[in-house]
N, C-alpha and C. Protein backbone atom coordinates (compact mmCIF):
# COMPACT_ATOMS: atom_id res chain seq x y z
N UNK A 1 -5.58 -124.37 53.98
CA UNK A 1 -4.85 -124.19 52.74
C UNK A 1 -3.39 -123.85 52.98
N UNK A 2 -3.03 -123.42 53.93
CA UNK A 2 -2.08 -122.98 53.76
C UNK A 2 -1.14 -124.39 54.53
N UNK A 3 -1.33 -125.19 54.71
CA UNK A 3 -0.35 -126.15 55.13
C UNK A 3 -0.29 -126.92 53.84
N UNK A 4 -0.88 -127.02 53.14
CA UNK A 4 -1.07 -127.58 51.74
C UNK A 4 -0.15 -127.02 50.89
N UNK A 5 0.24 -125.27 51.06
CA UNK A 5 1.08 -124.32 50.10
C UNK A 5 2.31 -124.80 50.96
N UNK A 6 2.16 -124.72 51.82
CA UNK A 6 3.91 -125.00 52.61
C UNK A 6 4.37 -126.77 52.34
N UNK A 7 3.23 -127.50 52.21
CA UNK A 7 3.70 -128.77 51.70
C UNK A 7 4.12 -128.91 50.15
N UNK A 8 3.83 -128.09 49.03
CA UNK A 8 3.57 -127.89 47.83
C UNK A 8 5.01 -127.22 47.82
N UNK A 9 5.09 -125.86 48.49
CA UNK A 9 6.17 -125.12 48.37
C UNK A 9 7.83 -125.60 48.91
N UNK A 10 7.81 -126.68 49.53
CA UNK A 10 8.86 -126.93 50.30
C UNK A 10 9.99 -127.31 49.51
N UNK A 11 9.92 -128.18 48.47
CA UNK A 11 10.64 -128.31 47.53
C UNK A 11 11.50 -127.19 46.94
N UNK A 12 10.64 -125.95 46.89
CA UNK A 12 11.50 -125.40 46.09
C UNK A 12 11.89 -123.95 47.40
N UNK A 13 11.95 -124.34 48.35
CA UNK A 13 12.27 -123.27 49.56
C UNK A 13 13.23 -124.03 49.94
N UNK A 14 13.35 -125.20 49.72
CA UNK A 14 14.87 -126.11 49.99
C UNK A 14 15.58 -125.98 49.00
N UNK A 15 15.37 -125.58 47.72
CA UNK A 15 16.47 -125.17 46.45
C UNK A 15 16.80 -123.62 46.52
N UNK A 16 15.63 -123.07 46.84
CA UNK A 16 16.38 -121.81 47.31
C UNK A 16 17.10 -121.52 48.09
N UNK A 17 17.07 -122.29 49.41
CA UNK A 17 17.78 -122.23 50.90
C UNK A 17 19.64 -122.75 50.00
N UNK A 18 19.51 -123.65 49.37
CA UNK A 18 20.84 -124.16 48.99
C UNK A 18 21.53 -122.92 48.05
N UNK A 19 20.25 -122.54 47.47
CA UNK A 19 20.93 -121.72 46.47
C UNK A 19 22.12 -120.73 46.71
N UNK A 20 21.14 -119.98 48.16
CA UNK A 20 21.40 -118.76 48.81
C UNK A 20 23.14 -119.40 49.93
N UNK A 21 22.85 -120.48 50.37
CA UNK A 21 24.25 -121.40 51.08
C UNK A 21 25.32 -121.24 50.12
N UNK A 22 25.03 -121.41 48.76
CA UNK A 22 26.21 -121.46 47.77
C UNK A 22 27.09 -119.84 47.41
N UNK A 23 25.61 -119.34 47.31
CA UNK A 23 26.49 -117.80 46.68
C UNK A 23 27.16 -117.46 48.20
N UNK A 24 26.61 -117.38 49.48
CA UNK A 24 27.59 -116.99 50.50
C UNK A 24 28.81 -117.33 50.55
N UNK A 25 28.82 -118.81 50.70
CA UNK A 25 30.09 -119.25 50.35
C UNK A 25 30.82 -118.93 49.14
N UNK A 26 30.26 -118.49 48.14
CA UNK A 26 30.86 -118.05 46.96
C UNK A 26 31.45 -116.55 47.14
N UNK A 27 30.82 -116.19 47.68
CA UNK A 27 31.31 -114.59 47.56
C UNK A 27 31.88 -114.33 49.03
N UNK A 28 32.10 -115.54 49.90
CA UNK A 28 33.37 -115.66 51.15
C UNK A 28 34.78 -115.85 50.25
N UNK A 29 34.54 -116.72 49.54
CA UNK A 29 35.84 -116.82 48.85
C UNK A 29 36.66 -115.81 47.96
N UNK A 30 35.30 -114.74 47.39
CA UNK A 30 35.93 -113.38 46.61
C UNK A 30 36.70 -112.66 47.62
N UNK A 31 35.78 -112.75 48.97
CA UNK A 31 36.51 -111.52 50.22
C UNK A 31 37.66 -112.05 50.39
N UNK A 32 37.62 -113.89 50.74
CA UNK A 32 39.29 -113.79 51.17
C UNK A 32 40.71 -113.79 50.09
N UNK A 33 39.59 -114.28 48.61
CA UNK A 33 41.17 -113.60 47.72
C UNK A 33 41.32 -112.05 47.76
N UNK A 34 40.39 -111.63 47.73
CA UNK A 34 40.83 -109.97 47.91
C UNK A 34 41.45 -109.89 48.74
N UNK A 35 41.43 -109.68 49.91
CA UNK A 35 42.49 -110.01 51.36
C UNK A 35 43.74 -110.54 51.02
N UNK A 36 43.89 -111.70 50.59
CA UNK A 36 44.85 -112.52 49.68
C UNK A 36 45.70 -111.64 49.03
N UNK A 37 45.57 -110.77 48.04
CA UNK A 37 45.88 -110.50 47.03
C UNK A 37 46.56 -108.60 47.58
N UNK A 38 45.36 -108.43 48.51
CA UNK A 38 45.96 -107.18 48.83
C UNK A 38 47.23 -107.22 50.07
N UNK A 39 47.31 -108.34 50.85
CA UNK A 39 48.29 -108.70 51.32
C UNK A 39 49.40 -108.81 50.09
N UNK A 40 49.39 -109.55 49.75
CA UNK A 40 50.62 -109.63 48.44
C UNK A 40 50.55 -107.99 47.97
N UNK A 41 49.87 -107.74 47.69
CA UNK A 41 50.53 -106.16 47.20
C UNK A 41 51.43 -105.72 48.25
N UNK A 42 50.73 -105.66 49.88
CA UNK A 42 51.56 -104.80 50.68
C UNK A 42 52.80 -105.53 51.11
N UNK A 43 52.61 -106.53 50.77
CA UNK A 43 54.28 -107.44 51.02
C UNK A 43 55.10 -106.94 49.79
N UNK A 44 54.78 -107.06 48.65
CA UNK A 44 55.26 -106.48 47.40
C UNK A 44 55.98 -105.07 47.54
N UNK A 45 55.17 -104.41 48.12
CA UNK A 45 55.53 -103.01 48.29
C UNK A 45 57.24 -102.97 49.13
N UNK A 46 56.51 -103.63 50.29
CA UNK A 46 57.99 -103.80 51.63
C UNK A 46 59.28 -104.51 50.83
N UNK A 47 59.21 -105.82 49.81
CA UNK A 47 60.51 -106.28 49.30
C UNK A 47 60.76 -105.43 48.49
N UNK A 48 60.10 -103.98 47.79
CA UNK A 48 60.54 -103.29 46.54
C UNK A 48 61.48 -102.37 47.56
N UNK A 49 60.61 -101.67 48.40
CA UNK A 49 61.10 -100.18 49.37
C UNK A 49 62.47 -101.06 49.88
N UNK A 50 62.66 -102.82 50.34
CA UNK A 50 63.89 -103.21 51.26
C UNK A 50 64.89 -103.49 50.04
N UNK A 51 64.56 -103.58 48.78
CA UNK A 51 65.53 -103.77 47.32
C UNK A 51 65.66 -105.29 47.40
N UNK A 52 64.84 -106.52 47.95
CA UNK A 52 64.75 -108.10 47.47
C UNK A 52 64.13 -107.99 46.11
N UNK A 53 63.49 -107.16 45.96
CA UNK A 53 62.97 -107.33 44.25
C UNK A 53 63.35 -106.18 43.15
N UNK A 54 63.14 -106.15 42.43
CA UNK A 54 63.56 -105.30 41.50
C UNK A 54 62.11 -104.45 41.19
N UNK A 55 62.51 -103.28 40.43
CA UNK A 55 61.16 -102.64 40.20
C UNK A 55 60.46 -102.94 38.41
N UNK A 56 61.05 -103.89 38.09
CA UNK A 56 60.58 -103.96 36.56
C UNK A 56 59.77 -105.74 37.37
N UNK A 57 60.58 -105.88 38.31
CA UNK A 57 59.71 -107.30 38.78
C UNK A 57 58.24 -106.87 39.70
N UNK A 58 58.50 -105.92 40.47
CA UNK A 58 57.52 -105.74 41.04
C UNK A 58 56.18 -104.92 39.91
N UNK A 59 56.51 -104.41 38.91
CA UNK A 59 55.59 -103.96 37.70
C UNK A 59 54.76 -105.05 37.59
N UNK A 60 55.51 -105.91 36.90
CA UNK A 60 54.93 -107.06 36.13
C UNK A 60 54.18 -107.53 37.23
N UNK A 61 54.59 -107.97 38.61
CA UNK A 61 53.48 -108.80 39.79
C UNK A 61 52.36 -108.01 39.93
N UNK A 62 52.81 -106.47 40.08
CA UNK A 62 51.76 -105.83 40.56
C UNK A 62 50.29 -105.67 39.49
N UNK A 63 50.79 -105.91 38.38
CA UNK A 63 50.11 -105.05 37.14
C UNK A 63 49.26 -106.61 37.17
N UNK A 64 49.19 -107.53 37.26
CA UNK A 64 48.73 -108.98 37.26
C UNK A 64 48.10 -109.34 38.69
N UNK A 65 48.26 -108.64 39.86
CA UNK A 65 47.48 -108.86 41.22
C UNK A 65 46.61 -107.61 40.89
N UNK A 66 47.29 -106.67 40.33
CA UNK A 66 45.57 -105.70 40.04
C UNK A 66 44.42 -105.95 39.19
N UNK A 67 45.02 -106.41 38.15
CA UNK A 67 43.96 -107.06 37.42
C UNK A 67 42.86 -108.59 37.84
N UNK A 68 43.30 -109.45 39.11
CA UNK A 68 42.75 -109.95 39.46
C UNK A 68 41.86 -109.39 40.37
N UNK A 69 42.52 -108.29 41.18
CA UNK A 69 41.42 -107.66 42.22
C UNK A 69 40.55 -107.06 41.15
N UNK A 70 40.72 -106.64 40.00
CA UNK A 70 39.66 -105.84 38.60
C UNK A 70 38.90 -106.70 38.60
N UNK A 71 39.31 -108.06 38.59
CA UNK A 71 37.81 -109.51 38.27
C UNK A 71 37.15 -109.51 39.28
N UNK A 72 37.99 -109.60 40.68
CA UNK A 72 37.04 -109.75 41.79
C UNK A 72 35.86 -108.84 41.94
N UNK A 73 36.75 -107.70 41.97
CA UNK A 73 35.52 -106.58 41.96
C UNK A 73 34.40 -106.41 41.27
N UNK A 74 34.59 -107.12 39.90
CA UNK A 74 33.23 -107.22 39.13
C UNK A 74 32.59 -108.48 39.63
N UNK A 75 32.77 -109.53 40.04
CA UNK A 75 32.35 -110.43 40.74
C UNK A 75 31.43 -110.17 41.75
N UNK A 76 32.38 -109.65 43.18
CA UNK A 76 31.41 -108.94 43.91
C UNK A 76 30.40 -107.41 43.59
N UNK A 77 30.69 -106.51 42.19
CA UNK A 77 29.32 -106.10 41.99
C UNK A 77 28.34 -106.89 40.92
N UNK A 78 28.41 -108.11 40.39
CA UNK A 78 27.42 -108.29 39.91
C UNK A 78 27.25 -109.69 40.13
């Protein structure tokens, strides 16, 4: 019987196997925009502290890269 359940079952242990391939890769891509994004903050930081940007410019970037790391983060908890 049981080569019968593994012939029966295979179908859907190959949709799961893909399933599980997709979200990894899906939630590789949350880690490297986070990375992404927190780089840009700390570059952000260095052109504000060297005066290439202004601080009403660096508001507005910053206040809009935090709120994307806000999505990510709910992404990667749910």
């Amino acid at each position: 019987m049981l080569i019968i359940d593994d012939i029966l079952l295979a179908p859907l242990k190959g949709v799961i196997w893909a399933v599980e391939k997709v979200r990894a890769a899906a939630l590789e891509e949350v880690e490297a925009q986070h990375e992404r994004i927190t780089s840009q903050l700390s570059e952000m930081y260095m052109m504000l502290e060297t005066g290439r940007i202004t601080e009403e410019e660096f508001d507005k970037r910053e206040k809009e890269l935090l709120d994307r790391l806000d999505k990510l983060d709910e992404i990667r908890k749910g």
